[in-house]
C-alpha atoms as a PDB file:
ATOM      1  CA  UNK A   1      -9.144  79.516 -30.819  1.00  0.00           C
ATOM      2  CA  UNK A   2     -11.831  81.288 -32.555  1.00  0.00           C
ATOM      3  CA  UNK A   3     -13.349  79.492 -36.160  1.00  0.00           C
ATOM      4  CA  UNK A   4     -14.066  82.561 -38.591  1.00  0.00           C
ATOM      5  CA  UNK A   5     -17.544  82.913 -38.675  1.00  0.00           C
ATOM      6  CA  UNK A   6     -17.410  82.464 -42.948  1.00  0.00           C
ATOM      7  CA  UNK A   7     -16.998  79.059 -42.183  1.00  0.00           C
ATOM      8  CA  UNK A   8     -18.595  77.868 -39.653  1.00  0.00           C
ATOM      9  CA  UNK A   9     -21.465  80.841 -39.791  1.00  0.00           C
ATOM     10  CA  UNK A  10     -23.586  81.278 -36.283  1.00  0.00           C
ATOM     11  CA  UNK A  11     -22.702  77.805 -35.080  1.00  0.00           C
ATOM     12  CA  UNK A  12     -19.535  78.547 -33.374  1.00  0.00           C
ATOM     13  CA  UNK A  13     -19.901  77.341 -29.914  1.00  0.00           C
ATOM     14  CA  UNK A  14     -21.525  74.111 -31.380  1.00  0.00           C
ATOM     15  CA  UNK A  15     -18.419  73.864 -33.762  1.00  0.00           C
ATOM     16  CA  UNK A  16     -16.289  74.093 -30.875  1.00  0.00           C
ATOM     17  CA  UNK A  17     -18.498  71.250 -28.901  1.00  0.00           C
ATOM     18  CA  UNK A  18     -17.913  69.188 -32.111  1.00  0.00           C
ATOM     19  CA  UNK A  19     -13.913  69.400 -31.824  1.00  0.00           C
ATOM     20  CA  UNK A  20     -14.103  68.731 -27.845  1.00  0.00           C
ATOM     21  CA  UNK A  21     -16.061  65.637 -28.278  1.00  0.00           C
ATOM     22  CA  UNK A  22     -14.510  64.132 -31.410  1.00  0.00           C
ATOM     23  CA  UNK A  23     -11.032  64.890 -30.389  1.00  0.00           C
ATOM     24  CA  UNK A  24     -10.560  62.182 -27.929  1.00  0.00           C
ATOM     25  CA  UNK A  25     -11.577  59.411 -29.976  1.00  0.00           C
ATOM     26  CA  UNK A  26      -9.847  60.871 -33.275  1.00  0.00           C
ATOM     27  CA  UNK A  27      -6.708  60.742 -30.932  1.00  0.00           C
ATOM     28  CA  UNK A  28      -7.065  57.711 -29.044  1.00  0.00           C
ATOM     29  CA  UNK A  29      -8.163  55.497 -32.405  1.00  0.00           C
ATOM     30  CA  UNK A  30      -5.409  57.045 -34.640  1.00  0.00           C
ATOM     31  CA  UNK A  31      -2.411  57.855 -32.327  1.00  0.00           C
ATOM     32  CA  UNK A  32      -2.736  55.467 -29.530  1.00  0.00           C
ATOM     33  CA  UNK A  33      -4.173  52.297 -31.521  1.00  0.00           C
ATOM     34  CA  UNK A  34      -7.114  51.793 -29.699  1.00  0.00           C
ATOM     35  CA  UNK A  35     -10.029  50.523 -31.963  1.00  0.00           C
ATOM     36  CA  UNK A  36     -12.900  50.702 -28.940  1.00  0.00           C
ATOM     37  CA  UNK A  37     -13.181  54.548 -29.661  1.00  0.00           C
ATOM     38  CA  UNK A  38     -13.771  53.990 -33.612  1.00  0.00           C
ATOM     39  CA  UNK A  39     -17.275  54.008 -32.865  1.00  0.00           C
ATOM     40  CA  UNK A  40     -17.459  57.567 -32.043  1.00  0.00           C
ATOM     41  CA  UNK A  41     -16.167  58.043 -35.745  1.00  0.00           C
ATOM     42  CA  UNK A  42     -19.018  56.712 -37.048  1.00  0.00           C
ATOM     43  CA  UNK A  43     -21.814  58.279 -39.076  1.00  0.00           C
ATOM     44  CA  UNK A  44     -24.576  56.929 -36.424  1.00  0.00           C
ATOM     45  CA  UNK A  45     -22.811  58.919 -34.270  1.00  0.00           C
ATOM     46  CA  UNK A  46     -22.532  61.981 -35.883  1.00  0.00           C
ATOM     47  CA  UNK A  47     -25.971  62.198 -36.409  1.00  0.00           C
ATOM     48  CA  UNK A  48     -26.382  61.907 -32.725  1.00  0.00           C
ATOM     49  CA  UNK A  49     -24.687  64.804 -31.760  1.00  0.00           C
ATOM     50  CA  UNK A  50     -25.366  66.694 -34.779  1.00  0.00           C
ATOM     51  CA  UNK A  51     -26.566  70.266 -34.457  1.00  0.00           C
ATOM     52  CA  UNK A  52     -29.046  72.999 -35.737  1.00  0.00           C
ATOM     53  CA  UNK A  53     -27.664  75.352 -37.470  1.00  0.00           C
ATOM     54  CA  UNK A  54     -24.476  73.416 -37.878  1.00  0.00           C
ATOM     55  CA  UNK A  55     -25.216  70.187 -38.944  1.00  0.00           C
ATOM     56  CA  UNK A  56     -22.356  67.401 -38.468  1.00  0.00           C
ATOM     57  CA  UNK A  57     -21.093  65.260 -41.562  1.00  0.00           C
ATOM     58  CA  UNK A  58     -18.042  62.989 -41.683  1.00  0.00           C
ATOM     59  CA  UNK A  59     -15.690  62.244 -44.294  1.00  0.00           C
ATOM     60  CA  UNK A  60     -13.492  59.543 -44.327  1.00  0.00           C
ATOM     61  CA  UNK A  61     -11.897  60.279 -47.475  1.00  0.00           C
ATOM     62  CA  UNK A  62     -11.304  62.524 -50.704  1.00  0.00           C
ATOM     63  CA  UNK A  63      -9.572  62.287 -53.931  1.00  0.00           C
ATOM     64  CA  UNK A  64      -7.268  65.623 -54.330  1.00  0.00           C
ATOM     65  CA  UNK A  65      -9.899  66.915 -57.029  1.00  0.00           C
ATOM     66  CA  UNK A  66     -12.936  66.686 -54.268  1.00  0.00           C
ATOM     67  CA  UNK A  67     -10.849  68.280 -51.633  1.00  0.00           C
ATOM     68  CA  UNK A  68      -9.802  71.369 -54.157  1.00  0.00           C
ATOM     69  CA  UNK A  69     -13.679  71.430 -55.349  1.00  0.00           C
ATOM     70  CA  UNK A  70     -14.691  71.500 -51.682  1.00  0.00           C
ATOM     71  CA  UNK A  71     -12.331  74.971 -51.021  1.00  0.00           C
ATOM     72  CA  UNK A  72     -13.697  76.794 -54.399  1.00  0.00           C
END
Protein backbone atom coordinates (compact mmCIF):
# COMPACT_ATOMS: atom_id res chain seq x y z
CA UNK A 1 0.00 0.00 0.00
CA UNK A 2 1.58 3.14 -1.01
CA UNK A 3 2.43 5.99 2.11
CA UNK A 4 1.66 9.54 0.47
CA UNK A 5 4.78 11.00 -0.13
CA UNK A 6 3.58 14.36 2.27
CA UNK A 7 4.24 12.19 4.95
CA UNK A 8 6.72 10.15 4.67
CA UNK A 9 8.62 12.50 1.85
CA UNK A 10 11.46 10.49 -0.36
CA UNK A 11 11.83 7.75 2.22
CA UNK A 12 9.18 5.48 1.07
CA UNK A 13 10.78 2.22 0.49
CA UNK A 14 12.67 2.72 3.87
CA UNK A 15 9.18 3.51 5.48
CA UNK A 16 7.95 0.41 4.14
CA UNK A 17 11.25 -1.61 5.52
CA UNK A 18 10.32 0.05 8.88
CA UNK A 19 6.63 -1.54 8.93
CA UNK A 20 8.08 -5.09 7.65
CA UNK A 21 10.53 -5.28 10.40
CA UNK A 22 8.59 -3.81 13.32
CA UNK A 23 5.46 -5.61 12.51
CA UNK A 24 6.37 -8.95 13.79
CA UNK A 25 7.42 -7.98 17.09
CA UNK A 26 4.54 -5.24 17.50
CA UNK A 27 2.31 -8.39 16.81
CA UNK A 28 3.91 -11.08 18.57
CA UNK A 29 4.53 -8.75 21.98
CA UNK A 30 0.97 -7.24 21.91
CA UNK A 31 -1.36 -9.93 20.41
CA UNK A 32 0.30 -13.13 21.18
CA UNK A 33 1.86 -12.23 24.76
CA UNK A 34 5.22 -12.91 24.09
CA UNK A 35 7.61 -10.47 25.98
CA UNK A 36 11.07 -11.91 24.15
CA UNK A 37 10.19 -9.65 21.08
CA UNK A 38 9.78 -6.34 23.35
CA UNK A 39 13.23 -5.70 22.66
CA UNK A 40 12.76 -4.88 19.12
CA UNK A 41 10.41 -2.04 20.54
CA UNK A 42 13.03 -0.46 22.06
CA UNK A 43 14.68 2.88 21.36
CA UNK A 44 18.31 1.09 21.06
CA UNK A 45 16.78 -0.54 18.47
CA UNK A 46 15.32 1.95 16.55
CA UNK A 47 18.32 3.72 16.28
CA UNK A 48 19.79 0.65 14.79
CA UNK A 49 17.78 0.41 11.94
CA UNK A 50 17.11 3.95 11.62
CA UNK A 51 17.43 5.56 8.21
CA UNK A 52 18.71 8.64 6.17
CA UNK A 53 16.37 10.55 5.03
CA UNK A 54 13.77 8.96 7.22
CA UNK A 55 14.95 8.82 10.49
CA UNK A 56 13.11 6.26 12.99
CA UNK A 57 11.60 7.54 16.43
CA UNK A 58 9.29 5.63 18.77
CA UNK A 59 6.56 6.68 20.86
CA UNK A 60 5.18 4.82 23.46
CA UNK A 61 2.64 7.20 24.42
CA UNK A 62 0.64 10.61 24.00
CA UNK A 63 -1.81 12.60 25.87
CA UNK A 64 -4.88 13.46 23.33
CA UNK A 65 -3.50 17.20 23.20
CA UNK A 66 0.14 15.88 21.83
CA UNK A 67 -1.45 13.56 19.40
CA UNK A 68 -3.88 16.56 17.95
CA UNK A 69 -0.63 18.97 18.09
CA UNK A 70 1.31 16.28 16.23
CA UNK A 71 -1.55 16.29 13.09
CA UNK A 72 -1.66 20.36 12.92
Amino acid sequence: MPIPTQVIGSGQAIAHRYLKVLSVPFFESYIAEQPSYLSYLSTDYANTISQQPLPLSLIKSLTSEQLEQAFQ
